[in-house]
C-alpha atoms as a PDB file:
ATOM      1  CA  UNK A   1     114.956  77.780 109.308  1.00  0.00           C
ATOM      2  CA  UNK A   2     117.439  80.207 108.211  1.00  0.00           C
ATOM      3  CA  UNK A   3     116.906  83.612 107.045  1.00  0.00           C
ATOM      4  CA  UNK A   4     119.600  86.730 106.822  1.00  0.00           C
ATOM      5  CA  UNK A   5     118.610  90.368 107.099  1.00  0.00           C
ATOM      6  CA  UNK A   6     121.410  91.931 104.945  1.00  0.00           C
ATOM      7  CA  UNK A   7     122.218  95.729 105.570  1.00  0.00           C
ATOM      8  CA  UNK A   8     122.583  97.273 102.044  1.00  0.00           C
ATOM      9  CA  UNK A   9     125.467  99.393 103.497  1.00  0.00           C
ATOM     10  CA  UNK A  10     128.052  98.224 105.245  1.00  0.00           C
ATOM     11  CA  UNK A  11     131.604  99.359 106.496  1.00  0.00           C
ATOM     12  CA  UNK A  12     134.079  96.856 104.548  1.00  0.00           C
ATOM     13  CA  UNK A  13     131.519  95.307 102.509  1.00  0.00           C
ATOM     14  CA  UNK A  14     128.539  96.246 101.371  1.00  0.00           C
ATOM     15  CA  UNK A  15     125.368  94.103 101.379  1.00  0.00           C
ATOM     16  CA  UNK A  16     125.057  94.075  97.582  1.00  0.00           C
ATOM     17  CA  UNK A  17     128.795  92.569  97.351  1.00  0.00           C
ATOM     18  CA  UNK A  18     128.301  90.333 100.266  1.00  0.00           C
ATOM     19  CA  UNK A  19     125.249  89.031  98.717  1.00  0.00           C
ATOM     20  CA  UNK A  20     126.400  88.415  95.776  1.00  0.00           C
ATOM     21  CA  UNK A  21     129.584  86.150  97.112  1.00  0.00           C
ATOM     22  CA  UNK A  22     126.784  84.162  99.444  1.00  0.00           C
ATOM     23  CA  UNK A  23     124.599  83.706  95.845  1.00  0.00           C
ATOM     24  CA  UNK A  24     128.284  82.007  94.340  1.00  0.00           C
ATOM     25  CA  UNK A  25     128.786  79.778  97.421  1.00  0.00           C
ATOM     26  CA  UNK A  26     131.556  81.574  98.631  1.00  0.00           C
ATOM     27  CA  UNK A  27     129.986  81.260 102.274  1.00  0.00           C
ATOM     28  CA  UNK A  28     129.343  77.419 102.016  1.00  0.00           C
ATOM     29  CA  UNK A  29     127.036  75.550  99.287  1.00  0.00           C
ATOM     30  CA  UNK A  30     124.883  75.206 102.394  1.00  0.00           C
ATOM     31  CA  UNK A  31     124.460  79.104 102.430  1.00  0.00           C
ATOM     32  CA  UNK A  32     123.970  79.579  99.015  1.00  0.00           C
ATOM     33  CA  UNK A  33     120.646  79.040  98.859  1.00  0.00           C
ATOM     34  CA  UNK A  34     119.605  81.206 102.388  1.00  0.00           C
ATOM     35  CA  UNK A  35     116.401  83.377 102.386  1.00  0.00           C
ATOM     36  CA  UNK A  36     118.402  87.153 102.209  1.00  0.00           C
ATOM     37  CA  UNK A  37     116.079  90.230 103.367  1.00  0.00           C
ATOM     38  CA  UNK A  38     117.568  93.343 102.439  1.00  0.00           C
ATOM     39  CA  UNK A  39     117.127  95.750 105.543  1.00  0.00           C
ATOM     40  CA  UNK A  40     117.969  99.190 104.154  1.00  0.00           C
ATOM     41  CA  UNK A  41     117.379 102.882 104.947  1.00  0.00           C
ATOM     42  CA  UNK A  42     117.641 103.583 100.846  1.00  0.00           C
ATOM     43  CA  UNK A  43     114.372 104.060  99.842  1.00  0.00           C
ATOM     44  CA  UNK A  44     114.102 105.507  96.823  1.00  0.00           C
ATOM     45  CA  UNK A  45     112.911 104.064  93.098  1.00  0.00           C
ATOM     46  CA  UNK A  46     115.044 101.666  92.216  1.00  0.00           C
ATOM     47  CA  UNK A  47     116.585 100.033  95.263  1.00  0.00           C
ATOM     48  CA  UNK A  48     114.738  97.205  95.757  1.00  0.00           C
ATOM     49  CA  UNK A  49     115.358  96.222  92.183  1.00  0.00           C
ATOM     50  CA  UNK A  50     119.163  96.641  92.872  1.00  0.00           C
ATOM     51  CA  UNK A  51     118.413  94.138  95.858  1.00  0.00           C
ATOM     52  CA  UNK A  52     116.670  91.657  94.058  1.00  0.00           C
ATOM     53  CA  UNK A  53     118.628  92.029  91.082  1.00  0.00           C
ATOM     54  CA  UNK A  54     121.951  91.003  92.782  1.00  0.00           C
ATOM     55  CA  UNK A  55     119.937  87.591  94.139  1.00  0.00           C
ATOM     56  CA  UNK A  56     118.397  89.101  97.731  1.00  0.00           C
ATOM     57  CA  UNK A  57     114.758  87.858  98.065  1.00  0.00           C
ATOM     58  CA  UNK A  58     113.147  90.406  99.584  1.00  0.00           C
ATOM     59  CA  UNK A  59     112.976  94.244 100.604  1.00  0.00           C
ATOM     60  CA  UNK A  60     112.621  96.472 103.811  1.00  0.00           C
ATOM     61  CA  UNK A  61     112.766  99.685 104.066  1.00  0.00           C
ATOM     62  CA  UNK A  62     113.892 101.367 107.324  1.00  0.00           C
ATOM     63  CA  UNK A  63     112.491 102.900 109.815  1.00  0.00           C
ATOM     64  CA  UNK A  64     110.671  99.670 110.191  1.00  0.00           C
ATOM     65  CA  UNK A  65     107.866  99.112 110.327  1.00  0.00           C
ATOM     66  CA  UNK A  66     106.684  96.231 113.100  1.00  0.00           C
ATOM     67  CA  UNK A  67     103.558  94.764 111.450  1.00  0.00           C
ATOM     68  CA  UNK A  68     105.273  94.875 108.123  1.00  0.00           C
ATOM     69  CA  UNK A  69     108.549  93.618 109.057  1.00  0.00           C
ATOM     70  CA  UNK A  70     107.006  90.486 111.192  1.00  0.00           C
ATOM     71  CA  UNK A  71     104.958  89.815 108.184  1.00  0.00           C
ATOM     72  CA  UNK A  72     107.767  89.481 105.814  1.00  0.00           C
ATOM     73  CA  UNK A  73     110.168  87.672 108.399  1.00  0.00           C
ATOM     74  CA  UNK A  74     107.458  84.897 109.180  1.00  0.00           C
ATOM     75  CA  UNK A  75     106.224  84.525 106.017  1.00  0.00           C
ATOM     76  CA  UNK A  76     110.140  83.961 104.208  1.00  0.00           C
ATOM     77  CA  UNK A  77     110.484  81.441 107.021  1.00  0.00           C
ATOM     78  CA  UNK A  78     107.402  79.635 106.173  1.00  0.00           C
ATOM     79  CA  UNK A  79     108.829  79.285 102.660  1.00  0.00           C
ATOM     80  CA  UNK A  80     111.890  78.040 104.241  1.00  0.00           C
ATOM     81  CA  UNK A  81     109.924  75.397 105.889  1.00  0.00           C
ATOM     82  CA  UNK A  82     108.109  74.373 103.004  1.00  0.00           C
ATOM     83  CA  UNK A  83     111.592  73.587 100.940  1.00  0.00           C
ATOM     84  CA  UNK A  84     113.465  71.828 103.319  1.00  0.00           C
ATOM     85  CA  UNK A  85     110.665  69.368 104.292  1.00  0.00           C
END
């Protein structure tokens, strides 16, 4: 089970960019394919588009919400579980 909660904006390199470079295999083939969660406080129309346009599978929108966020975390790792066996 692997899963990455990617911050959309980061210091040296933004979640977006990093993403993308993860998507080519530029962290490993191994990683290519990892479950990416963008965690984000940008919230408006639009952004979780941008996130699932540049190959993130999912969307959360800070503050967080706990029911919400468990929700998505357990159910991306139960897809996880279901392709590797």
């Amino acid at each position: 089970m692997q899963l990455v909660l990617m911050d959309g904006q980061m210091p040296i390199l933004d979640g977006y960019k990093a993403t993308e470079l993860i998507r080519r295999g530029e962290a490993g083939e191994l990683m290519a394919e990892v479950t990416i969660i963008a965690m984000t406080a940008d919230a408006m129309e639009g952004d979780r588009e941008a996130c699932l346009k540049v190959g993130m599978d999912d969307f959360i929108s800070k503050p967080i919400d706990k029911a919400a966020f468990l929700h998505k975390v357990m159910y991306w790792l139960e897809q996880t579980d279901l392709d590797v066996s």
